[in-house]
PDB file of N, CA and C in Angstrom:
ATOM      1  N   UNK A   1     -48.344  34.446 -17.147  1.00  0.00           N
ATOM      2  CA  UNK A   1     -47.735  35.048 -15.985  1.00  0.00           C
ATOM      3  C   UNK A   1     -47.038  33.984 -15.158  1.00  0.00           C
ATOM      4  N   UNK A   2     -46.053  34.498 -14.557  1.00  0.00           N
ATOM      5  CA  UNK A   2     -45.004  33.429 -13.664  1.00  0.00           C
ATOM      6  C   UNK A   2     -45.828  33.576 -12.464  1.00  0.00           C
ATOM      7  N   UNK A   3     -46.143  31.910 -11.921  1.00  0.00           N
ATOM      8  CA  UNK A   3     -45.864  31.815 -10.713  1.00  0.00           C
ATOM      9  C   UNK A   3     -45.485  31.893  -9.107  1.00  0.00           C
ATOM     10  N   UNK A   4     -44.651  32.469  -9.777  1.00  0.00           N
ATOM     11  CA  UNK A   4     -43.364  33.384  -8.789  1.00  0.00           C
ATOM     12  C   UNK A   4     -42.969  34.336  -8.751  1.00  0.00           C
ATOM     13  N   UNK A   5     -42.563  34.830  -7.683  1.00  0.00           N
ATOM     14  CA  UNK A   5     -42.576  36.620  -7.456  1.00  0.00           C
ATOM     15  C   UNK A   5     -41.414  36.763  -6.410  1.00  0.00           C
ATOM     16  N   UNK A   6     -40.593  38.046  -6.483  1.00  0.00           N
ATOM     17  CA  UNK A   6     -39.834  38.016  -6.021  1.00  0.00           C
ATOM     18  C   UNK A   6     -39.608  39.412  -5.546  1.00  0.00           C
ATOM     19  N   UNK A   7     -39.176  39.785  -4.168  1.00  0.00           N
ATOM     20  CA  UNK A   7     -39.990  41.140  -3.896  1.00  0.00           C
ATOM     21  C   UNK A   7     -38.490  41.543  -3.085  1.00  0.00           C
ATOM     22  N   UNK A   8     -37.988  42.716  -3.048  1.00  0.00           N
ATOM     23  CA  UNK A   8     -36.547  43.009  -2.245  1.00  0.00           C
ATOM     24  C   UNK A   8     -37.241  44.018  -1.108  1.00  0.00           C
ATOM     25  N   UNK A   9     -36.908  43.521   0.031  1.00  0.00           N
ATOM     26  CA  UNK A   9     -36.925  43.726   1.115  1.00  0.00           C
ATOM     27  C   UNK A   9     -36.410  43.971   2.176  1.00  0.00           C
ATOM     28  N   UNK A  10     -35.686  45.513   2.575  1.00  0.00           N
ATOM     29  CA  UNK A  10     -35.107  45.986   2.961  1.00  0.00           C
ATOM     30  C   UNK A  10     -33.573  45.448   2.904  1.00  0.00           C
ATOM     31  N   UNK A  11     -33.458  45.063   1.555  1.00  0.00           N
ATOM     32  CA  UNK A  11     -32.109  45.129   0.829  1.00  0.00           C
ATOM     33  C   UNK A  11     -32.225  43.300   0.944  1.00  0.00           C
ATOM     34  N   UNK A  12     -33.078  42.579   1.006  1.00  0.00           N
ATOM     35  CA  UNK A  12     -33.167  41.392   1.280  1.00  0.00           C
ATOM     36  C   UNK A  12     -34.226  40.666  -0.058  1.00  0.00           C
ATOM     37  N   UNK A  13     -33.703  39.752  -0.933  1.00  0.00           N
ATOM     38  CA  UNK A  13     -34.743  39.072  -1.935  1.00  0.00           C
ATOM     39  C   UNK A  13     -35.414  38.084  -1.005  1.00  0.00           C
ATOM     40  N   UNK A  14     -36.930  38.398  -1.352  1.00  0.00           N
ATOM     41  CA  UNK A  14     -37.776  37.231  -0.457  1.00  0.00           C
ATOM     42  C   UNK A  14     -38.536  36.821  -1.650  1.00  0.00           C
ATOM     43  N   UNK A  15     -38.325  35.702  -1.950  1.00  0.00           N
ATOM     44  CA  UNK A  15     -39.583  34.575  -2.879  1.00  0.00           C
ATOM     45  C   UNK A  15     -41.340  34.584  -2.283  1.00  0.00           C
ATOM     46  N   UNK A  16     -42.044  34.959  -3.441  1.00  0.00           N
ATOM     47  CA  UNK A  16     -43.360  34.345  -2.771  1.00  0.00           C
ATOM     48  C   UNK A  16     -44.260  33.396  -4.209  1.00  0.00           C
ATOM     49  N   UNK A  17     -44.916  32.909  -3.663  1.00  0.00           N
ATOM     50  CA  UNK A  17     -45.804  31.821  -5.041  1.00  0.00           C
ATOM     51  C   UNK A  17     -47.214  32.853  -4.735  1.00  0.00           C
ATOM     52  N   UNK A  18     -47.540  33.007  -6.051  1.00  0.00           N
ATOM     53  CA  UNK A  18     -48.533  33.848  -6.267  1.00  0.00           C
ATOM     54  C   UNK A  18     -49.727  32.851  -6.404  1.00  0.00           C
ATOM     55  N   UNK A  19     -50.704  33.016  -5.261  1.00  0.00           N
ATOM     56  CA  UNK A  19     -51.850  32.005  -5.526  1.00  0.00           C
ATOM     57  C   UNK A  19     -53.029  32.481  -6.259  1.00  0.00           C
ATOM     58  N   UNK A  20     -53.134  33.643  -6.708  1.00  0.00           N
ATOM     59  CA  UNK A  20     -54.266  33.893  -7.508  1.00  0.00           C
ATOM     60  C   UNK A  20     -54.286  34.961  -8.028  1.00  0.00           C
ATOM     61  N   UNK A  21     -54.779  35.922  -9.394  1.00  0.00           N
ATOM     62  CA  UNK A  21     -54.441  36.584  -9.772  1.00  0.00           C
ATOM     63  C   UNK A  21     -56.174  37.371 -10.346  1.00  0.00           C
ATOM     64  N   UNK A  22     -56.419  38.665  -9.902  1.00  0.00           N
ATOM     65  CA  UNK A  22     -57.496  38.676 -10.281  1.00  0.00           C
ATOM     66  C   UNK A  22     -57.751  39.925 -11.069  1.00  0.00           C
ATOM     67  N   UNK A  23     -58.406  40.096 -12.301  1.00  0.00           N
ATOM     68  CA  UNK A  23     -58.500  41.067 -12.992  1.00  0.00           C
ATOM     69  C   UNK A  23     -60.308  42.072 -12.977  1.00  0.00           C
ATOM     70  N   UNK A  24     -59.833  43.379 -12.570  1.00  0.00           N
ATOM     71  CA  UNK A  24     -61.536  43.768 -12.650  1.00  0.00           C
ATOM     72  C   UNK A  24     -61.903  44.422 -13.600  1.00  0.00           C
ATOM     73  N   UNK A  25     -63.267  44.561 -13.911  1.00  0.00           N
ATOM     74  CA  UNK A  25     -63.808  45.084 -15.107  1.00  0.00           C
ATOM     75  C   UNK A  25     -63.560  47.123 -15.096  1.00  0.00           C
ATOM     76  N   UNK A  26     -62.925  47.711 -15.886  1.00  0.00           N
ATOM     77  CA  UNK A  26     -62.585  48.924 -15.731  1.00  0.00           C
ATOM     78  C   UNK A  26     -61.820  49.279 -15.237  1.00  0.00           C
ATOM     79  N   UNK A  27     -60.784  48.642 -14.697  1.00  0.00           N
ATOM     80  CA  UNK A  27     -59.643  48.478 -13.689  1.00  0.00           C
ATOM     81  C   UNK A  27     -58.333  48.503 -14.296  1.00  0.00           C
ATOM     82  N   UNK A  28     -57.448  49.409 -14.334  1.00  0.00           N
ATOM     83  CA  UNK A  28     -56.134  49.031 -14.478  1.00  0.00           C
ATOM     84  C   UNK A  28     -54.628  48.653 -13.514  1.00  0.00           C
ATOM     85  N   UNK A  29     -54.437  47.531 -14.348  1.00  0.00           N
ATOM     86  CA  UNK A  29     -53.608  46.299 -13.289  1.00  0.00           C
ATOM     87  C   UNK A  29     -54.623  45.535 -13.010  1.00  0.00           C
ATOM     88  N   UNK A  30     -53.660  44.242 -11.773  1.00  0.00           N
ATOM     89  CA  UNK A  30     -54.350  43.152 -11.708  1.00  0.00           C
ATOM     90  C   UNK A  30     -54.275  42.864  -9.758  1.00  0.00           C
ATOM     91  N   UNK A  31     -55.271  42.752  -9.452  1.00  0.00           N
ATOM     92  CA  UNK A  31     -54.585  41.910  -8.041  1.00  0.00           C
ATOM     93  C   UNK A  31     -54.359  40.779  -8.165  1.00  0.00           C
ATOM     94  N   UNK A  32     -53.326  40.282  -6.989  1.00  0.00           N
ATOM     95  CA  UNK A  32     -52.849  39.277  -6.527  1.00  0.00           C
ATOM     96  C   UNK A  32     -53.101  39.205  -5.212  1.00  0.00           C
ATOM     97  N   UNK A  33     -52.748  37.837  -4.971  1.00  0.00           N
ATOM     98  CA  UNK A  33     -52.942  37.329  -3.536  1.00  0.00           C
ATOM     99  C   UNK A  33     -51.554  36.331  -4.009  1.00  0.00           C
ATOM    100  N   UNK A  34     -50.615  36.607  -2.588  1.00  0.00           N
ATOM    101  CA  UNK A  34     -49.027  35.835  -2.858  1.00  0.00           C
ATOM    102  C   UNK A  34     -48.769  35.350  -1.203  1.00  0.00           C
ATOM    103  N   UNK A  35     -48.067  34.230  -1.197  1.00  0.00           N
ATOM    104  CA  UNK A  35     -47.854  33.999   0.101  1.00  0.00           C
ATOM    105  C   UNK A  35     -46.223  33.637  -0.336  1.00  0.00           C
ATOM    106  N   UNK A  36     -46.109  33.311   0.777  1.00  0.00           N
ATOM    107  CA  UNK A  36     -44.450  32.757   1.297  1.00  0.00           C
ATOM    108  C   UNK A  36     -44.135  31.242   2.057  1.00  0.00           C
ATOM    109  N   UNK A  37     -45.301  30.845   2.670  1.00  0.00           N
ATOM    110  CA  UNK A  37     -45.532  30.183   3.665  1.00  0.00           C
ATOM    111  C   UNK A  37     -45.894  30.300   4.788  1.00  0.00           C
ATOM    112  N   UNK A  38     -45.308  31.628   5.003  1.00  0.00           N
ATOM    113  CA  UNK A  38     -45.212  31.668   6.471  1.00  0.00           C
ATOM    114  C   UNK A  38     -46.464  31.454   7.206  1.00  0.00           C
ATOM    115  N   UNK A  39     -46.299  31.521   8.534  1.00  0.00           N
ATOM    116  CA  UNK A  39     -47.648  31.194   8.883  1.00  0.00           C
ATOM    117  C   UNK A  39     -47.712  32.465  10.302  1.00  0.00           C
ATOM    118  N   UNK A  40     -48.479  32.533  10.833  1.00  0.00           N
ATOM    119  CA  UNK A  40     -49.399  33.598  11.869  1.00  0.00           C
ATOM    120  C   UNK A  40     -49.387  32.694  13.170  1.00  0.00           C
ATOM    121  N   UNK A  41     -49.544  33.086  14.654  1.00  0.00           N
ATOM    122  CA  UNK A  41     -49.735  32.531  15.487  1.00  0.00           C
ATOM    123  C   UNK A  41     -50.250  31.309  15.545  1.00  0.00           C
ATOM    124  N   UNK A  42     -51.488  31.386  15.142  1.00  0.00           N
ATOM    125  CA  UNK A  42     -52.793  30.622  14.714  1.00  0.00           C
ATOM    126  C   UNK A  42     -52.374  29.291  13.986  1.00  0.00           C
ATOM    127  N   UNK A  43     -51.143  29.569  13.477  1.00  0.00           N
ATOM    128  CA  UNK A  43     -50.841  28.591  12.287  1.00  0.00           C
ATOM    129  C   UNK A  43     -51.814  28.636  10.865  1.00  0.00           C
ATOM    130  N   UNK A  44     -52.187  29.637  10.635  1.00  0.00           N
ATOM    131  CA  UNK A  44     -52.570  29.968   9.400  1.00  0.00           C
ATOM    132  C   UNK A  44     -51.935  30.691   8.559  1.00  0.00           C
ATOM    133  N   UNK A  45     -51.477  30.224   7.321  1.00  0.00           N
ATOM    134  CA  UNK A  45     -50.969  30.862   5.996  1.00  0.00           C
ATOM    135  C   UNK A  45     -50.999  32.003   5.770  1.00  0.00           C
ATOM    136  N   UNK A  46     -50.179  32.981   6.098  1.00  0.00           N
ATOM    137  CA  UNK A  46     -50.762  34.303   5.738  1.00  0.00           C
ATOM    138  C   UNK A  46     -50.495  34.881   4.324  1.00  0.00           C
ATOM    139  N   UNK A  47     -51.396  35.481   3.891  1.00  0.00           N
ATOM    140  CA  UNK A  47     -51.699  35.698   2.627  1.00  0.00           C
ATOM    141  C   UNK A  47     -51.471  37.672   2.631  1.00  0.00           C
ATOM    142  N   UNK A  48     -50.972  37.746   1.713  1.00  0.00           N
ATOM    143  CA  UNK A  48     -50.837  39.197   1.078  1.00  0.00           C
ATOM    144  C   UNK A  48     -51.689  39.743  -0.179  1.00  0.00           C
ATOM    145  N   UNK A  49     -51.935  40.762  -0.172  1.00  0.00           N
ATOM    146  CA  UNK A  49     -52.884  41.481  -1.472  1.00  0.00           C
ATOM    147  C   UNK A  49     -51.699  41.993  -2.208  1.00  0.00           C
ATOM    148  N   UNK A  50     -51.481  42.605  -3.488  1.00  0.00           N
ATOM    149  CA  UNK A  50     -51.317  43.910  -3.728  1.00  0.00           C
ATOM    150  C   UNK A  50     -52.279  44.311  -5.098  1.00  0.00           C
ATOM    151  N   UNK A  51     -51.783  45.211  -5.787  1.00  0.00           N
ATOM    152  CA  UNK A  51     -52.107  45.696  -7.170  1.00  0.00           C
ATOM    153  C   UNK A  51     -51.218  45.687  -7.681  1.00  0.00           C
ATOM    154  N   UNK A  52     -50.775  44.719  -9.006  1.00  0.00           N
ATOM    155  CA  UNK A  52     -50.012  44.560  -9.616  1.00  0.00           C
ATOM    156  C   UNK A  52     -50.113  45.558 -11.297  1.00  0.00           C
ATOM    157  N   UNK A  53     -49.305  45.911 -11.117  1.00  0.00           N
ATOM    158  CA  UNK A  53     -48.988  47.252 -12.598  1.00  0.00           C
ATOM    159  C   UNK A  53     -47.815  46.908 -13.004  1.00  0.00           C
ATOM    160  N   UNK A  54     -47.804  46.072 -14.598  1.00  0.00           N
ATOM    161  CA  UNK A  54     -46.883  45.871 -15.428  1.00  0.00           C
ATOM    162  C   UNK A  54     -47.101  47.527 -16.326  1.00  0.00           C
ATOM    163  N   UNK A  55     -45.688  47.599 -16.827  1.00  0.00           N
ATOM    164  CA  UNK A  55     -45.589  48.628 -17.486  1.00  0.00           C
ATOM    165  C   UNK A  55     -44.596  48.370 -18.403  1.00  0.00           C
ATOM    166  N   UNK A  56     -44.485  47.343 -19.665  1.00  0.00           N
ATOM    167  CA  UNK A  56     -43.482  47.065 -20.065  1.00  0.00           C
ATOM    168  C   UNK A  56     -42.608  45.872 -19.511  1.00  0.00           C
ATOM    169  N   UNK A  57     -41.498  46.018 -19.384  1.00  0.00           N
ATOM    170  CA  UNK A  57     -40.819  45.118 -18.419  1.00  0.00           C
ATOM    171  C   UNK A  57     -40.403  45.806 -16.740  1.00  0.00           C
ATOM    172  N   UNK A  58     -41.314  46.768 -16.687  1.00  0.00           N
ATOM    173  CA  UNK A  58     -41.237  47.258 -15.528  1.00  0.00           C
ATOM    174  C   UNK A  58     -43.021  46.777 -14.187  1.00  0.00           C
ATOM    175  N   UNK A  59     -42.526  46.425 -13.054  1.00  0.00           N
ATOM    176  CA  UNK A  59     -43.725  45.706 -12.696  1.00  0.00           C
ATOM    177  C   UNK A  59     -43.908  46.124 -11.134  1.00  0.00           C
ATOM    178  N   UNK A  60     -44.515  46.882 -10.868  1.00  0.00           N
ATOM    179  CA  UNK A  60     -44.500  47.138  -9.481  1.00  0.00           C
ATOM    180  C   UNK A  60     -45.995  47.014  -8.377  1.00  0.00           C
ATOM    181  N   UNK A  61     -45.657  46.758  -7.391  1.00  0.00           N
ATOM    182  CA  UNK A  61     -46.577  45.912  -6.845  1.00  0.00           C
ATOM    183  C   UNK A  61     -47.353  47.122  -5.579  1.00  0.00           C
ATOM    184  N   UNK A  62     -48.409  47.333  -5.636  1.00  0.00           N
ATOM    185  CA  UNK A  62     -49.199  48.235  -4.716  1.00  0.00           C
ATOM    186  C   UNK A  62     -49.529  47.601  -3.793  1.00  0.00           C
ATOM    187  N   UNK A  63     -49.545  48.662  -2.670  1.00  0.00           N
ATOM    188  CA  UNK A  63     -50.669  48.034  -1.439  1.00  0.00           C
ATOM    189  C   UNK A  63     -51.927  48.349  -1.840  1.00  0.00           C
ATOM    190  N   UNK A  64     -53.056  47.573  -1.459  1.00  0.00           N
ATOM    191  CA  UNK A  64     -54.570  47.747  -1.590  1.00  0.00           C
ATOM    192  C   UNK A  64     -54.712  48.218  -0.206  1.00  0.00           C
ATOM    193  N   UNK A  65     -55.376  49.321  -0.436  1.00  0.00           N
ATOM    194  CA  UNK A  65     -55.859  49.941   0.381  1.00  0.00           C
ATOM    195  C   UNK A  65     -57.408  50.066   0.818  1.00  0.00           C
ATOM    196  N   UNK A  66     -57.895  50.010  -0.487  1.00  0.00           N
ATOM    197  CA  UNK A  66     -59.250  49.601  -0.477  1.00  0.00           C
ATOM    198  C   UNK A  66     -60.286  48.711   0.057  1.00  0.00           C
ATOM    199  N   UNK A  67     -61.208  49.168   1.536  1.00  0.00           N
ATOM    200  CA  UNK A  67     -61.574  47.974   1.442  1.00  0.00           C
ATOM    201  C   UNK A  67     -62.277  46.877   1.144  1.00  0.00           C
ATOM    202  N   UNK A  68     -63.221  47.323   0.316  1.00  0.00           N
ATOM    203  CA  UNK A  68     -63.868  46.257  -0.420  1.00  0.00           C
ATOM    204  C   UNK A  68     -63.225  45.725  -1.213  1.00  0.00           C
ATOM    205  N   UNK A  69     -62.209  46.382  -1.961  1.00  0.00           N
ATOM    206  CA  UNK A  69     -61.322  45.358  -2.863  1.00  0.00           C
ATOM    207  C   UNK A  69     -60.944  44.133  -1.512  1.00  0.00           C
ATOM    208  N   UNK A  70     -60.496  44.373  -0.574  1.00  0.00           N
ATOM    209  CA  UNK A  70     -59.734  43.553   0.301  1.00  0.00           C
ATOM    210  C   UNK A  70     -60.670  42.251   0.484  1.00  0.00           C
ATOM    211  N   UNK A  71     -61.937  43.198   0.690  1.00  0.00           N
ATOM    212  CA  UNK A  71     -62.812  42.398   1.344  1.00  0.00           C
ATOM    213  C   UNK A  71     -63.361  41.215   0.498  1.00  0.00           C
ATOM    214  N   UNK A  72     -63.100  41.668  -1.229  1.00  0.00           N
ATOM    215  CA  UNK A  72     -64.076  40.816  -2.078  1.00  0.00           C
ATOM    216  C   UNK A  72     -62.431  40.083  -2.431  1.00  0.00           C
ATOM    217  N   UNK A  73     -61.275  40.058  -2.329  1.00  0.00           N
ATOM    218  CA  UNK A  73     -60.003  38.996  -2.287  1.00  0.00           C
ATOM    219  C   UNK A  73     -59.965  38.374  -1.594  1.00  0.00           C
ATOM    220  N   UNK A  74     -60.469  38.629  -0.206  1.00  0.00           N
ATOM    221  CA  UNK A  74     -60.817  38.001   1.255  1.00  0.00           C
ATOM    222  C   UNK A  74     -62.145  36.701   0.682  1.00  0.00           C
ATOM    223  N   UNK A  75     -62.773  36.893   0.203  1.00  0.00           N
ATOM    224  CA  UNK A  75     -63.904  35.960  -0.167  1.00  0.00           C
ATOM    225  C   UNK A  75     -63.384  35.392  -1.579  1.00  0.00           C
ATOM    226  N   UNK A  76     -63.198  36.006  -1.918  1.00  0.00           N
ATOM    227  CA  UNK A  76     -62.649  34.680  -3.621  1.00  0.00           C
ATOM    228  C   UNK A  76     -61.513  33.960  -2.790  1.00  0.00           C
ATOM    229  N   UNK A  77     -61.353  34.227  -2.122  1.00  0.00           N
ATOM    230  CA  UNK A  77     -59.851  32.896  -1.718  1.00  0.00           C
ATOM    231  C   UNK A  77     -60.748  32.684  -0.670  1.00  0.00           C
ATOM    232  N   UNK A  78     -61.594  32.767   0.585  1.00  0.00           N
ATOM    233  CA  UNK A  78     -62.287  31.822   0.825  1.00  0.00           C
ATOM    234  C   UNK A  78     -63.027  30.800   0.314  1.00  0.00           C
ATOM    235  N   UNK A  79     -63.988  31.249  -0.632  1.00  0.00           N
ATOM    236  CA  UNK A  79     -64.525  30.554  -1.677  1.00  0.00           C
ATOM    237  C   UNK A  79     -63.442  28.911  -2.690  1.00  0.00           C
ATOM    238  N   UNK A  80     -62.398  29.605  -2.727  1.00  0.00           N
ATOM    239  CA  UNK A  80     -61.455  29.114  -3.548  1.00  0.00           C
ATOM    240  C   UNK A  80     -61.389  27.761  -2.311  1.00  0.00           C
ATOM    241  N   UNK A  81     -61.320  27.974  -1.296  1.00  0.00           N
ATOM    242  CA  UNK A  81     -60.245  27.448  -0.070  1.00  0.00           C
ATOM    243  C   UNK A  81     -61.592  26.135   0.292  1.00  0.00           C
ATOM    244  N   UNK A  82     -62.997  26.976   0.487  1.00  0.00           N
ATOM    245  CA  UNK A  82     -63.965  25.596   0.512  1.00  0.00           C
ATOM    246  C   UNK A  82     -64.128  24.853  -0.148  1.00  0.00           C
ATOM    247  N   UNK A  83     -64.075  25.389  -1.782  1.00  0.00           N
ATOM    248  CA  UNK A  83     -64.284  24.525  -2.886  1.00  0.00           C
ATOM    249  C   UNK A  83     -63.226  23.152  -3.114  1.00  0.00           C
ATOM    250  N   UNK A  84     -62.142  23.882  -2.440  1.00  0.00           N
ATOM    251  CA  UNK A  84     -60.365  22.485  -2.617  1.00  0.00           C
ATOM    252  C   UNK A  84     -60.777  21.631  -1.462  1.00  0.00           C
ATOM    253  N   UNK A  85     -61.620  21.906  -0.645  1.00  0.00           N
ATOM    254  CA  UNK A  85     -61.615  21.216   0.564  1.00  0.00           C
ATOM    255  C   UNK A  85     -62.662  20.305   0.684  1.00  0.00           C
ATOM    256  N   UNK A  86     -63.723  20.561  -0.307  1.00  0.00           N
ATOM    257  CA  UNK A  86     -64.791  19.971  -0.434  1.00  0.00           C
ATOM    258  C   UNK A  86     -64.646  18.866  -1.250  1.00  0.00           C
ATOM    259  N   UNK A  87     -63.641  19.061  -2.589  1.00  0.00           N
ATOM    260  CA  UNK A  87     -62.854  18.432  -3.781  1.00  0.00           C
ATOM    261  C   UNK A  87     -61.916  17.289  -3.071  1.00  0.00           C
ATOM    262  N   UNK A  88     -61.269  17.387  -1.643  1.00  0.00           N
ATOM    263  CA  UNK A  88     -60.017  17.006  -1.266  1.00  0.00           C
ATOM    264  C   UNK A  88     -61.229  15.660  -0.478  1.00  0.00           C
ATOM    265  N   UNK A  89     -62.615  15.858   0.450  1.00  0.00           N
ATOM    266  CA  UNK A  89     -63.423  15.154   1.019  1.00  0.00           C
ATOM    267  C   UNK A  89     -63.594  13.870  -0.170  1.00  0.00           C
ATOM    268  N   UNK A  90     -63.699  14.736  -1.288  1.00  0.00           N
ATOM    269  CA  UNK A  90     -64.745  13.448  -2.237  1.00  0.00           C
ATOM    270  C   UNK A  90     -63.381  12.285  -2.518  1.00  0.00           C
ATOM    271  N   UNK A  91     -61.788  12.767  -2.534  1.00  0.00           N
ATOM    272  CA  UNK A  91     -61.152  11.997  -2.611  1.00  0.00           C
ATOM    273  C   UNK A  91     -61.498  10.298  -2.583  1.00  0.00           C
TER     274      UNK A  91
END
């Protein structure tokens, strides 16, 4: 899977780098978590969900609505985020 994602937006192409891609057991499609950069007041990265459904060469991207799905993407990229940071200390 690419990297990169590219999403049209109200007639506008916006780039995002897809930081993680997660597949569940019984589940069809995959989530993602994709950012852009941008950042939030706070200056924190804001991060996007969807549900990703390839269908061929056709690929369209859902909102998650769900919230424990949200909630358990919300914690694997926390998880993800202590573990680089803990990795980045031992430097």
């Amino acid at each position: 899977m690419n990297n990169k994602l590219e999403i049209e937006i109200d007639g506008k192409k916006v780039k995002y780098d897809i930081l993680l891609k997660v597949e569940l057991k019984g589940e069809k499609g995959s989530y993602i978590l994709y950012t852009n950069q941008e950042k939030n007041d706070l200056g924190d990265i804001i991060v996007y969900a969807g549900l990703l459904e390839e269908n061929g060469e056709d690929v369209v991207i859902k909102t998650v609505k769900d919230e424990e799905k949200l909630a358990l993407l919300d914690d694997l990229l926390a998880q993800i985020e202590k573990r680089t940071k803990k990795g980045d200390e031992k430097k």
